[in-house]
PDB file of N, CA and C in Angstrom:
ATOM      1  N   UNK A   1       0.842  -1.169   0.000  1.00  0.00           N
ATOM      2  CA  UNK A   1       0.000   0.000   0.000  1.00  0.00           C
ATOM      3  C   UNK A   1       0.898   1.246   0.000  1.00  0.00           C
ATOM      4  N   UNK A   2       0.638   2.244  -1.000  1.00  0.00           N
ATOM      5  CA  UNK A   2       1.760   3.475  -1.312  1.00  0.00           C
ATOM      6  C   UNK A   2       1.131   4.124   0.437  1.00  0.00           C
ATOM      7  N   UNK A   3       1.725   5.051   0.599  1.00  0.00           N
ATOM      8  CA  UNK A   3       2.255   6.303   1.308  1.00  0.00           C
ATOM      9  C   UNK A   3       0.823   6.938   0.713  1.00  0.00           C
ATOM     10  N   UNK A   4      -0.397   7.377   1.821  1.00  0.00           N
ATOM     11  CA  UNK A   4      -1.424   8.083   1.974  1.00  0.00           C
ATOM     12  C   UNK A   4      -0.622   9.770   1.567  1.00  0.00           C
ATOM     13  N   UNK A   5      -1.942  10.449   0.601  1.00  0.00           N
ATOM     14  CA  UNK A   5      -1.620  12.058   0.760  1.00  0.00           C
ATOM     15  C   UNK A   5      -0.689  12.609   1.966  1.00  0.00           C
ATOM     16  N   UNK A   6      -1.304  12.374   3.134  1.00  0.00           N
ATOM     17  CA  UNK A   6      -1.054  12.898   4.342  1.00  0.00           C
ATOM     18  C   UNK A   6       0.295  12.409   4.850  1.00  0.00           C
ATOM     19  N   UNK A   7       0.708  11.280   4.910  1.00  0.00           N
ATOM     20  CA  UNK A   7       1.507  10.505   4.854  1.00  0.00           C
ATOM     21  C   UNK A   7       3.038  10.954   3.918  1.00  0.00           C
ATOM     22  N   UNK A   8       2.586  11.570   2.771  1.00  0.00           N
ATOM     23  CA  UNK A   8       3.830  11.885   1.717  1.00  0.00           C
ATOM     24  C   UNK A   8       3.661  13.004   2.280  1.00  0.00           C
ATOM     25  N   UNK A   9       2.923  14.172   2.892  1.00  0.00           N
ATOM     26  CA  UNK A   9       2.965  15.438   3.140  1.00  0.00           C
ATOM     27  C   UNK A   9       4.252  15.264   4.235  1.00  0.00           C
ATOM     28  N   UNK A  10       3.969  14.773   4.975  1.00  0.00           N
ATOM     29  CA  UNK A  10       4.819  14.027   6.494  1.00  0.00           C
ATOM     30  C   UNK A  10       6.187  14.110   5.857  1.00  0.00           C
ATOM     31  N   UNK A  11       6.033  12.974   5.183  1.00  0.00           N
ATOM     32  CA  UNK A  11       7.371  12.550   4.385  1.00  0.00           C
ATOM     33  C   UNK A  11       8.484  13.645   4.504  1.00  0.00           C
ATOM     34  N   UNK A  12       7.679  14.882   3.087  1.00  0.00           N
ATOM     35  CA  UNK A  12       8.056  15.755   2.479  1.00  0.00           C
ATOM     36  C   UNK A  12       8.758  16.596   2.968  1.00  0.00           C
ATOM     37  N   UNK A  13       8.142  16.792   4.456  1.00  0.00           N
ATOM     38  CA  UNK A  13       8.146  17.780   5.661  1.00  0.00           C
ATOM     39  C   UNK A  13       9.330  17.772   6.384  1.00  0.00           C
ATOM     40  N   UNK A  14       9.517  16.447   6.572  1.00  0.00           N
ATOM     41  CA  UNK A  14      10.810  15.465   6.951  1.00  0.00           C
ATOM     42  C   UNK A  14      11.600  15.334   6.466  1.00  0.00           C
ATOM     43  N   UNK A  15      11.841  15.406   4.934  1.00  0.00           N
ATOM     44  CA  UNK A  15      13.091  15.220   3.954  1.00  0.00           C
ATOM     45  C   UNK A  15      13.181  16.821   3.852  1.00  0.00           C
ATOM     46  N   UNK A  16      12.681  17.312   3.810  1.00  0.00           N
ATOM     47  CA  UNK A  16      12.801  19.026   3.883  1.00  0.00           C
ATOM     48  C   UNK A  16      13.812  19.249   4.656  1.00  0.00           C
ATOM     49  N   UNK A  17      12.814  18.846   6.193  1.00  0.00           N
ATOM     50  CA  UNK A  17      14.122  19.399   7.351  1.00  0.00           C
ATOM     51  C   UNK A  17      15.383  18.881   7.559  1.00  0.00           C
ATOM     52  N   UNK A  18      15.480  17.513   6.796  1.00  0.00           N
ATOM     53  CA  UNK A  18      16.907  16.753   6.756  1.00  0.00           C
ATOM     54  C   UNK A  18      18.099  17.371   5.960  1.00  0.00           C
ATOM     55  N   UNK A  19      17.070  18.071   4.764  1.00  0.00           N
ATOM     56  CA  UNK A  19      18.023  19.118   4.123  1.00  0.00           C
ATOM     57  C   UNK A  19      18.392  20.509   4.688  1.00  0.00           C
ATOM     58  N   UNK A  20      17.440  21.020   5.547  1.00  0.00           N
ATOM     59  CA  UNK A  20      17.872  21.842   5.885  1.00  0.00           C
ATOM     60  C   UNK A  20      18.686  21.856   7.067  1.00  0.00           C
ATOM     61  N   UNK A  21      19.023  20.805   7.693  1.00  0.00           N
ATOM     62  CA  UNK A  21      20.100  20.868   8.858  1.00  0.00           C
ATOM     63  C   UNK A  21      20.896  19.733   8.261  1.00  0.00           C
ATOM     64  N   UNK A  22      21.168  19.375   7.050  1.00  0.00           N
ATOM     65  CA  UNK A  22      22.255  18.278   6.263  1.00  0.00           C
ATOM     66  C   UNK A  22      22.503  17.369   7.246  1.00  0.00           C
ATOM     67  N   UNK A  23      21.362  16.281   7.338  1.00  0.00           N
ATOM     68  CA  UNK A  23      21.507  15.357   8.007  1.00  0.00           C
ATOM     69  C   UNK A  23      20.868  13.930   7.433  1.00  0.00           C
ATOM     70  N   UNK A  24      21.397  13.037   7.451  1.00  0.00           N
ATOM     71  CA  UNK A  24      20.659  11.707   6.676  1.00  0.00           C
ATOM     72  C   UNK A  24      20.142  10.933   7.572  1.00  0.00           C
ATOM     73  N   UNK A  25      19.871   9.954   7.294  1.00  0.00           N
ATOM     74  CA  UNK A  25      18.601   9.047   8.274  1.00  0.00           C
ATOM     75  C   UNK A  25      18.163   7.835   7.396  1.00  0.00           C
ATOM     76  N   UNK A  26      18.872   6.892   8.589  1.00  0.00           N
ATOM     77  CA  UNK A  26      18.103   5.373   7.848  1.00  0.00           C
ATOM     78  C   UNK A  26      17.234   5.146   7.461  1.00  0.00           C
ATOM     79  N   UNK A  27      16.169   4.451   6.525  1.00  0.00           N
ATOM     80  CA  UNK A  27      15.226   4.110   6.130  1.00  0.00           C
ATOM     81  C   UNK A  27      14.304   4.052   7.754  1.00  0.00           C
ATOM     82  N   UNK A  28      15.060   3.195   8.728  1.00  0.00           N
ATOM     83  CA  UNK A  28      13.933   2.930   9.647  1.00  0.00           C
ATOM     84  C   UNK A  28      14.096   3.509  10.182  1.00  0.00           C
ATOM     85  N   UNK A  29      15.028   4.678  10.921  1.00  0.00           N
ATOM     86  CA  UNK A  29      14.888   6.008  11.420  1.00  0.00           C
ATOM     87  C   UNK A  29      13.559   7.129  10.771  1.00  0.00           C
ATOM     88  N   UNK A  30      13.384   7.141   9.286  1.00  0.00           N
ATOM     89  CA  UNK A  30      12.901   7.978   8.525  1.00  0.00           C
ATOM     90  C   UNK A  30      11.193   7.563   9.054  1.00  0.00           C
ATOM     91  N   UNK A  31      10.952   5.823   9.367  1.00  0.00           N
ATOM     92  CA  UNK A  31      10.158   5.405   9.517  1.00  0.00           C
ATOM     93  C   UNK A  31       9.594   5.838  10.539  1.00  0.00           C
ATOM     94  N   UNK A  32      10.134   6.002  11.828  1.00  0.00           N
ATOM     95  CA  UNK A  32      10.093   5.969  13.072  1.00  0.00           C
ATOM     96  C   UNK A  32       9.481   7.746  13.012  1.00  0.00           C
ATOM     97  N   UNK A  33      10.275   8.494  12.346  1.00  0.00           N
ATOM     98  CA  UNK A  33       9.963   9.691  12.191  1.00  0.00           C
ATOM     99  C   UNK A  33       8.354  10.204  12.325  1.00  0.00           C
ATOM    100  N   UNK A  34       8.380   9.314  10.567  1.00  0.00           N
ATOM    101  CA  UNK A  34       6.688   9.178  10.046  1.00  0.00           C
ATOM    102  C   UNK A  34       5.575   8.399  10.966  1.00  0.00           C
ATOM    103  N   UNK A  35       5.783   8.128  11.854  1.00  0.00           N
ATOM    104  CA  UNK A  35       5.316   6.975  12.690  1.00  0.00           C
ATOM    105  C   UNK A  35       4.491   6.017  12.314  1.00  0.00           C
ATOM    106  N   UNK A  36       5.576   5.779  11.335  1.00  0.00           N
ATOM    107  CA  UNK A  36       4.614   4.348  10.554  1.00  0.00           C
ATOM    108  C   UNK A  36       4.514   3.222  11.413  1.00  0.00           C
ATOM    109  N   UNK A  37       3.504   2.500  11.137  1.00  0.00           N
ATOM    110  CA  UNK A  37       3.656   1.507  11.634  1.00  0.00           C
ATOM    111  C   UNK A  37       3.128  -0.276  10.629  1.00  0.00           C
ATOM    112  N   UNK A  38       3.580  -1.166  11.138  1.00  0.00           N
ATOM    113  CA  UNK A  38       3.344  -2.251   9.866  1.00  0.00           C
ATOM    114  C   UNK A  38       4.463  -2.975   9.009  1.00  0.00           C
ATOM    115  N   UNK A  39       4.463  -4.043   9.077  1.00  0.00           N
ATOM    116  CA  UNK A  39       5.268  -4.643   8.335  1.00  0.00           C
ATOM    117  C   UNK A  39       6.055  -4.260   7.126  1.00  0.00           C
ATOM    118  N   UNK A  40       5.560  -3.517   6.241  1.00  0.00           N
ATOM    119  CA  UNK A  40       5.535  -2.849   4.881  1.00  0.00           C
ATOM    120  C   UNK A  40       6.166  -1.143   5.393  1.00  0.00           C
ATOM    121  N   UNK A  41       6.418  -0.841   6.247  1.00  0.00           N
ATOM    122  CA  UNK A  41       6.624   0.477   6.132  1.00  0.00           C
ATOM    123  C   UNK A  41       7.819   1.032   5.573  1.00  0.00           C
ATOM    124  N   UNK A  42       8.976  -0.068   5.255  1.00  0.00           N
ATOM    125  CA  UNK A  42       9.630   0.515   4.791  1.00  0.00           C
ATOM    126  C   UNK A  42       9.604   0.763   3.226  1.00  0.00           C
ATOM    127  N   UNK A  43       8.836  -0.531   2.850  1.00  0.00           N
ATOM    128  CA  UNK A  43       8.989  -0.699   1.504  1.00  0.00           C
ATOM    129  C   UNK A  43       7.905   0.487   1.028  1.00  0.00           C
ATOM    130  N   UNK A  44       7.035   0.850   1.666  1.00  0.00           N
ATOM    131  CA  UNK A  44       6.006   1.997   1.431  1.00  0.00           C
ATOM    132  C   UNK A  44       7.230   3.124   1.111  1.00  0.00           C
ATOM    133  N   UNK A  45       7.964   3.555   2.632  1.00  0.00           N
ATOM    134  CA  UNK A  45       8.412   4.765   2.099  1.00  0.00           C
ATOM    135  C   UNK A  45       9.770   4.552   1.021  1.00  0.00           C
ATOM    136  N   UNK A  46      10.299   3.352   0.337  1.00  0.00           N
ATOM    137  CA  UNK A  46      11.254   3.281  -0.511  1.00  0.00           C
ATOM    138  C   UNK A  46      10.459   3.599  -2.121  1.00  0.00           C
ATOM    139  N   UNK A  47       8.770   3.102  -2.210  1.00  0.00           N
ATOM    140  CA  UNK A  47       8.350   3.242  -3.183  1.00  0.00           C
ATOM    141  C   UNK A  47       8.354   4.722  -3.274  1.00  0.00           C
ATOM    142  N   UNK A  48       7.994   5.439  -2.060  1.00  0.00           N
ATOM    143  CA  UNK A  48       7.723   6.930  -2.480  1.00  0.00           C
ATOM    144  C   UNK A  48       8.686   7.621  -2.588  1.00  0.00           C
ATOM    145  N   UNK A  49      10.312   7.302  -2.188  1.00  0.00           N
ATOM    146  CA  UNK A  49      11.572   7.655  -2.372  1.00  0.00           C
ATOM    147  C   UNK A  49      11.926   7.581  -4.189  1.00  0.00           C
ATOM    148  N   UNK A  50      11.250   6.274  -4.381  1.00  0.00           N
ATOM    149  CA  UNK A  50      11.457   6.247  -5.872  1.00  0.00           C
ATOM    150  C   UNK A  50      10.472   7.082  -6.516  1.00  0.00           C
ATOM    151  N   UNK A  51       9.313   7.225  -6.706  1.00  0.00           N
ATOM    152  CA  UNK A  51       8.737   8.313  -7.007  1.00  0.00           C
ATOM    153  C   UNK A  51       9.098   9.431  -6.939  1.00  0.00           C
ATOM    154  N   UNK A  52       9.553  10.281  -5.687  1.00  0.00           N
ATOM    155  CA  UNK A  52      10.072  11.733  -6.107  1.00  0.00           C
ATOM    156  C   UNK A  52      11.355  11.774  -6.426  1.00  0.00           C
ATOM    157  N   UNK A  53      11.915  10.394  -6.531  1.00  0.00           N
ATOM    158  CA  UNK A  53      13.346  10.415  -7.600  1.00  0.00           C
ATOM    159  C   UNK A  53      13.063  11.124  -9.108  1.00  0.00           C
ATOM    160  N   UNK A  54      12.130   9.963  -9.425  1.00  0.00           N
ATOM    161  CA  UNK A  54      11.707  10.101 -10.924  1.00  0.00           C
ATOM    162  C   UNK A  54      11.119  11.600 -11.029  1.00  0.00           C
ATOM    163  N   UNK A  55      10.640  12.431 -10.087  1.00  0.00           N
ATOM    164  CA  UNK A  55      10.212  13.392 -10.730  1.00  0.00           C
ATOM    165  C   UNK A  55      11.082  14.709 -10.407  1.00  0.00           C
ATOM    166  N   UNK A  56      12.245  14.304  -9.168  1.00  0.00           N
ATOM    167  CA  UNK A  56      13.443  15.100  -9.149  1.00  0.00           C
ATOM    168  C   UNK A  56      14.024  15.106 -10.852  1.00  0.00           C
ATOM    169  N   UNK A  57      14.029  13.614 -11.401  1.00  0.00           N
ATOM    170  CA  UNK A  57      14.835  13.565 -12.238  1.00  0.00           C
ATOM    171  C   UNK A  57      14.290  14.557 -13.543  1.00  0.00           C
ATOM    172  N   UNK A  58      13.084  14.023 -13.651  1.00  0.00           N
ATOM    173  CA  UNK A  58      12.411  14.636 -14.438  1.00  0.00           C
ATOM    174  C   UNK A  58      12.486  16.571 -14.438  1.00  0.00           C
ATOM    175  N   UNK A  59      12.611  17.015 -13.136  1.00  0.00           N
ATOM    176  CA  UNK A  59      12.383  18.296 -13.026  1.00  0.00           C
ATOM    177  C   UNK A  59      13.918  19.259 -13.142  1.00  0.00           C
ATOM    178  N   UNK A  60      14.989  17.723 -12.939  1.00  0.00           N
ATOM    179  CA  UNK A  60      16.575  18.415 -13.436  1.00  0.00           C
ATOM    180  C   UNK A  60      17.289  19.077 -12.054  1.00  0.00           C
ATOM    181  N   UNK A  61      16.298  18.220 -10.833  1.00  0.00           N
ATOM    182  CA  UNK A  61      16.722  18.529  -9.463  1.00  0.00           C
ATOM    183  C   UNK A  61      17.311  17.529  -8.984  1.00  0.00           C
ATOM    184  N   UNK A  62      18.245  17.998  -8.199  1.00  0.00           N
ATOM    185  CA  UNK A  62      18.987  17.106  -7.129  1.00  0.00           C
ATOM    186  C   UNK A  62      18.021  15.759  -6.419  1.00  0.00           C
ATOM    187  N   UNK A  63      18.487  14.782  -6.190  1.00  0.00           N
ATOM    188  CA  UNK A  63      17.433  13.751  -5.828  1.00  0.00           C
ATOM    189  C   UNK A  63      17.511  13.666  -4.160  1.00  0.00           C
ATOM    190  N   UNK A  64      16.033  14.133  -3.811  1.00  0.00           N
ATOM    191  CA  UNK A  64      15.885  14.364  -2.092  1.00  0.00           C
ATOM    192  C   UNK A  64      16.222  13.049  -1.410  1.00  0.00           C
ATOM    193  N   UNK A  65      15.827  11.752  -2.420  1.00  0.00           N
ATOM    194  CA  UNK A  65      16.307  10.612  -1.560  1.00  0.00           C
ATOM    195  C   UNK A  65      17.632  10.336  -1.098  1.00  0.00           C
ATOM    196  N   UNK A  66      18.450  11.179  -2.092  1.00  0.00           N
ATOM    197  CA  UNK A  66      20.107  10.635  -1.311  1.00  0.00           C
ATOM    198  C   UNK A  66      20.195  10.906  -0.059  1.00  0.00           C
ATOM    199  N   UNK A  67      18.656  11.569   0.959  1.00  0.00           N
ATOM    200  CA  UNK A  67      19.055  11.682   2.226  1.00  0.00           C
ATOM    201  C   UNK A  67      18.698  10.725   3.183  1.00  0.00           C
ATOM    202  N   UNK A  68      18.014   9.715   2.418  1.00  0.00           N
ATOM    203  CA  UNK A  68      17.726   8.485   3.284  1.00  0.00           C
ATOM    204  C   UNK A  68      18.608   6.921   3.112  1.00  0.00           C
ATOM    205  N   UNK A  69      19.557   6.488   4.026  1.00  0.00           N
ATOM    206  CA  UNK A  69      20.293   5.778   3.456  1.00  0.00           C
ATOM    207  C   UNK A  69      20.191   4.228   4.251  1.00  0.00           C
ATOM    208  N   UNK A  70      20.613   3.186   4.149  1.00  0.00           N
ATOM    209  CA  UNK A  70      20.352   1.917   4.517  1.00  0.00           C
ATOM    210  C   UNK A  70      21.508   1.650   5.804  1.00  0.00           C
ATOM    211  N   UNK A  71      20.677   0.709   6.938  1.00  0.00           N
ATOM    212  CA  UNK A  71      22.158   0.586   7.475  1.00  0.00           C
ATOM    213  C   UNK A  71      23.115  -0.537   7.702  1.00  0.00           C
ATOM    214  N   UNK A  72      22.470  -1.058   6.407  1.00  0.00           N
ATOM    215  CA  UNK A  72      23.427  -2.138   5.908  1.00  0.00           C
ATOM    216  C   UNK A  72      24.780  -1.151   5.094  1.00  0.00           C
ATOM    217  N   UNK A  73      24.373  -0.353   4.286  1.00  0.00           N
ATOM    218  CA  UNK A  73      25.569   0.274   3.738  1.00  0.00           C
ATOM    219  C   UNK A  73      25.358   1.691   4.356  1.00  0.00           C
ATOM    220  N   UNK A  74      25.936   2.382   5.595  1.00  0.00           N
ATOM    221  CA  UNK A  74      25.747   3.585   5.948  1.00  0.00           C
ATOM    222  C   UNK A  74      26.469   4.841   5.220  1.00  0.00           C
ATOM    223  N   UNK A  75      25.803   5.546   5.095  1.00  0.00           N
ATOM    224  CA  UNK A  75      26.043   6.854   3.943  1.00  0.00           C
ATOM    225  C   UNK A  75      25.625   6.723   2.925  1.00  0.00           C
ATOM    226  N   UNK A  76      25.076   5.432   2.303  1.00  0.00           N
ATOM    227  CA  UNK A  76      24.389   5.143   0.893  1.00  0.00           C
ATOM    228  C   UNK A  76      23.227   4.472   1.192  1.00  0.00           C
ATOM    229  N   UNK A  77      22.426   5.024  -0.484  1.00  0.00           N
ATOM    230  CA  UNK A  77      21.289   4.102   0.034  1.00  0.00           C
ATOM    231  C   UNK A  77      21.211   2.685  -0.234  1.00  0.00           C
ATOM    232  N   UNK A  78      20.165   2.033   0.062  1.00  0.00           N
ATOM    233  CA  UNK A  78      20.241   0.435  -0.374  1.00  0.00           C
ATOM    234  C   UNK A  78      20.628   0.198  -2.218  1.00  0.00           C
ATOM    235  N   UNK A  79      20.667  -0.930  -1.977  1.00  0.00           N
ATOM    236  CA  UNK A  79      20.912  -1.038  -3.924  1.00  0.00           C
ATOM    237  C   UNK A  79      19.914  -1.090  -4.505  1.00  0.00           C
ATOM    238  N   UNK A  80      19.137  -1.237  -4.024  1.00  0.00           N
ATOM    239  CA  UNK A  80      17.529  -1.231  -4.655  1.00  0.00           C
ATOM    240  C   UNK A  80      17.422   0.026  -5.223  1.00  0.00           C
ATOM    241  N   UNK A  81      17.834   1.619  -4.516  1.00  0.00           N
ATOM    242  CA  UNK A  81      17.934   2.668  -4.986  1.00  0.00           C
ATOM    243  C   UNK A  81      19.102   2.712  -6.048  1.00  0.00           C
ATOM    244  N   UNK A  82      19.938   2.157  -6.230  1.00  0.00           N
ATOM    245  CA  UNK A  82      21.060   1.991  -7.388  1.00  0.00           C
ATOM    246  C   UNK A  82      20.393   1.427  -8.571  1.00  0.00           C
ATOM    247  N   UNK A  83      19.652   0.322  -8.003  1.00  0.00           N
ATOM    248  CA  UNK A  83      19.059  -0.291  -9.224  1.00  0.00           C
ATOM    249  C   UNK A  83      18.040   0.523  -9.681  1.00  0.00           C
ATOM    250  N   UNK A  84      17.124   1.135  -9.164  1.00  0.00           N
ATOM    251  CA  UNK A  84      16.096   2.304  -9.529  1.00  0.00           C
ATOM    252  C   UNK A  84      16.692   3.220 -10.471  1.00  0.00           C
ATOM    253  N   UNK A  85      18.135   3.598  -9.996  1.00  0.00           N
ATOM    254  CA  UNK A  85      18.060   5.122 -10.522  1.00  0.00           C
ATOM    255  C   UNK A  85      18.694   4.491 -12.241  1.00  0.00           C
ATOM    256  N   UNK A  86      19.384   3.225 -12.270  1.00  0.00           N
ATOM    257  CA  UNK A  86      19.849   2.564 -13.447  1.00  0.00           C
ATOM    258  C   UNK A  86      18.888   2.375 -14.426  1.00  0.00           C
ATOM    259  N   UNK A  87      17.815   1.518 -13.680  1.00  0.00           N
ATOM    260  CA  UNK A  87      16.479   1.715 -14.482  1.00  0.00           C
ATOM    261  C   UNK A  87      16.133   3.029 -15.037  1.00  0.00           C
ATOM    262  N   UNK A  88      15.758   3.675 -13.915  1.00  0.00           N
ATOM    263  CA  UNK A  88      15.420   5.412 -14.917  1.00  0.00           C
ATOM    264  C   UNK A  88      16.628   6.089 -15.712  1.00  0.00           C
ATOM    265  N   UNK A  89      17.706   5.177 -16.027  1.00  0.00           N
ATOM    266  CA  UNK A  89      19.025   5.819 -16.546  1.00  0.00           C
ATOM    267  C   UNK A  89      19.676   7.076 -16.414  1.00  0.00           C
ATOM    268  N   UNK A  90      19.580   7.378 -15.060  1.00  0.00           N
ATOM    269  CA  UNK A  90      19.973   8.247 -13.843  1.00  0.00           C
ATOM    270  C   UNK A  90      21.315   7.916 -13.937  1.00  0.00           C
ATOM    271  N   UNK A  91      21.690   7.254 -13.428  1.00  0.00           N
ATOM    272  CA  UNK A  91      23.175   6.508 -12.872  1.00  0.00           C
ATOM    273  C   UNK A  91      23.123   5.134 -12.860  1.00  0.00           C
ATOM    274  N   UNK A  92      24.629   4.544 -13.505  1.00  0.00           N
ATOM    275  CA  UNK A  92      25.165   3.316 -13.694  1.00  0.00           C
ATOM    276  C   UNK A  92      25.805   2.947 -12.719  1.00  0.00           C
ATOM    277  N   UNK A  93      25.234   2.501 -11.640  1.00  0.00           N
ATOM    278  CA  UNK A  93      26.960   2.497 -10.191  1.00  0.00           C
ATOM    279  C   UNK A  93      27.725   1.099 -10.842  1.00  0.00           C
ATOM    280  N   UNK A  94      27.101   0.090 -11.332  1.00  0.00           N
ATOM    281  CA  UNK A  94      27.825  -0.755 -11.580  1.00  0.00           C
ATOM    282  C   UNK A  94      28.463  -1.833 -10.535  1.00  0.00           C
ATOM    283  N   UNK A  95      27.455  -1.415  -9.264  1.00  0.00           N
ATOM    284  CA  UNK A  95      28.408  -2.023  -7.877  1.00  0.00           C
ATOM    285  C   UNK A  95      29.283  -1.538  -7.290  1.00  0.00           C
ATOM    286  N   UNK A  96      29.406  -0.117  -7.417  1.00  0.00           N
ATOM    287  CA  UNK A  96      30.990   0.544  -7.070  1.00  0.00           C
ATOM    288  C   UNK A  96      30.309   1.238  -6.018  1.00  0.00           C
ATOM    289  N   UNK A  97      30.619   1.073  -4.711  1.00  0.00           N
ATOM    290  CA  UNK A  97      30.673   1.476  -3.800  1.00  0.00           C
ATOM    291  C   UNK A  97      30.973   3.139  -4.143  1.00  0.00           C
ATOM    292  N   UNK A  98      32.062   3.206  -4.154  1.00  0.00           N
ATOM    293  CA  UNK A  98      33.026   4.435  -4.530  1.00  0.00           C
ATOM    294  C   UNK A  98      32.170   5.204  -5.505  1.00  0.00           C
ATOM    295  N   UNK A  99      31.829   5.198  -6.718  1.00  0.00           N
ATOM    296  CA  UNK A  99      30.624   5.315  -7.460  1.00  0.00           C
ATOM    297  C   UNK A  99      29.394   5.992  -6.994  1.00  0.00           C
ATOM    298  N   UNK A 100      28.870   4.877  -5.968  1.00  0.00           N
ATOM    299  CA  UNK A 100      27.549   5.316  -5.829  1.00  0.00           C
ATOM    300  C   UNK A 100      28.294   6.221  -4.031  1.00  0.00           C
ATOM    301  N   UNK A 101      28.984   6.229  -3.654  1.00  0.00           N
ATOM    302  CA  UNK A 101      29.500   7.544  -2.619  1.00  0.00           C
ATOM    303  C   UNK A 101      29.404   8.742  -3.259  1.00  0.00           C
ATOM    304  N   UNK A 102      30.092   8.932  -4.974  1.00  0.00           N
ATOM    305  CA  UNK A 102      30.565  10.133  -5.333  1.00  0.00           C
ATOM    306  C   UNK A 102      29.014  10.626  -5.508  1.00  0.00           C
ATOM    307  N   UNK A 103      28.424   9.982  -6.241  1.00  0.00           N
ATOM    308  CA  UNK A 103      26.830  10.188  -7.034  1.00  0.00           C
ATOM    309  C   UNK A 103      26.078  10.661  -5.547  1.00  0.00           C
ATOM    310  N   UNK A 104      26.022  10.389  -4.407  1.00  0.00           N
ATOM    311  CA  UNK A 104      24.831  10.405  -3.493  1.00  0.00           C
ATOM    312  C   UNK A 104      25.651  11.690  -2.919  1.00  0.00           C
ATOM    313  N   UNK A 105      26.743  11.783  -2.789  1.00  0.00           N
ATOM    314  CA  UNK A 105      27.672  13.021  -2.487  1.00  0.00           C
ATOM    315  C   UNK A 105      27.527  14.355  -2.874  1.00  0.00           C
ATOM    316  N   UNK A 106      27.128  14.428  -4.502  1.00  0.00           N
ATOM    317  CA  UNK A 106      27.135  15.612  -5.784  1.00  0.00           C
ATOM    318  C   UNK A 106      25.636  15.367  -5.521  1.00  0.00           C
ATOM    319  N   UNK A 107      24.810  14.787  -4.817  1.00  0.00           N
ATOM    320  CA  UNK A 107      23.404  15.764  -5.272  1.00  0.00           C
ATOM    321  C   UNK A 107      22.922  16.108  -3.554  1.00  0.00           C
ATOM    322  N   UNK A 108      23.679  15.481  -2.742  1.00  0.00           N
ATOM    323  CA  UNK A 108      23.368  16.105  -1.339  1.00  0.00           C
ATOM    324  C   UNK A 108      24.254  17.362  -1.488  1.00  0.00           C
ATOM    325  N   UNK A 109      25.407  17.575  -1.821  1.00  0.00           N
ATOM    326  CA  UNK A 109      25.526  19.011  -1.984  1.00  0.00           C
ATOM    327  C   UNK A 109      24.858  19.895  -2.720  1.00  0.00           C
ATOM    328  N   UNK A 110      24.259  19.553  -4.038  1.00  0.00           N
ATOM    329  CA  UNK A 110      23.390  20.711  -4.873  1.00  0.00           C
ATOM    330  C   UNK A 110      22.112  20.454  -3.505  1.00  0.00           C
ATOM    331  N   UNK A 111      21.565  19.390  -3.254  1.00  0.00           N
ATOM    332  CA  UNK A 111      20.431  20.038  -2.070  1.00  0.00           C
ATOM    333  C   UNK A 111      20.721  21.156  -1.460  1.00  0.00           C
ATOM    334  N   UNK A 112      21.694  20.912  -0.873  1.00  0.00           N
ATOM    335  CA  UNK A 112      22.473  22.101   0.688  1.00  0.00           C
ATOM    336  C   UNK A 112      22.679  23.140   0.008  1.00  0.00           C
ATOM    337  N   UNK A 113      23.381  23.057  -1.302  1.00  0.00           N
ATOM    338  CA  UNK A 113      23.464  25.030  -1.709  1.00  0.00           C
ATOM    339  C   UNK A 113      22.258  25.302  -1.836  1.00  0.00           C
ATOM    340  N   UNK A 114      21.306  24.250  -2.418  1.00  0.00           N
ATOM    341  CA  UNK A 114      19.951  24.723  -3.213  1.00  0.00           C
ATOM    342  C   UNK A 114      19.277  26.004  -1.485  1.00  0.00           C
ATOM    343  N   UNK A 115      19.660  25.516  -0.342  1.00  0.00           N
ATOM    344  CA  UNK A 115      19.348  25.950   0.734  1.00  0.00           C
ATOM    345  C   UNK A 115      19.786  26.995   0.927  1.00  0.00           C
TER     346      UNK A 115
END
């Protein structure tokens, strides 16, 4: 089940203020935030991470999700978001750690100047 209106408003509100004090936050931190609750909550808010990817991408903006990251790999997000952004032919990480550091690096800084 996607992320209710009210729910992405939350979100929005939240990835806002993460940019504005340049701070990232695990998927289940981000969760805890939203006070989701439910089995599915993460995968809810990863679908809606991919959604305002695609329309960051689309709009030629920095992508707000590089501020939510996994804490299996801390400072990046899961590969699921690697594989997303490959699909939308965003970025090729190719598995490169190093790669997907520089890429999640160059658009959390255009966020922070965007500030």
């Amino acid at each position: 089940m996607p992320l209710t209106s009210d729910e992405q408003l939350k979100a929005e509100i939240i990835l806002e203020s993460l940019i504005q004090i340049r701070t990232t936050v695990s998927y289940s931190d981000f969760a805890v935030c939203m006070k989701l609750k439910g089995p599915q909550k993460i995968n809810r808010i990863v679908e809606w991470l991919e959604k305002i990817t695609l329309e960051d991408m689309r709009a030629g903006m920095p992508f707000r999700a590089c501020m939510v990251f996994s804490k299996r790999t801390p400072g990046l997000p899961s590969s699921g978001f690697f594989s997303f952004c490959a699909k939308i032919e965003a970025f090729d990480w190719q598995n490169d750690p190093l790669k997907g550091q520089i890429f999640i690096q160059s658009h959390q800084n255009s966020l922070f100047s965007a500030k």
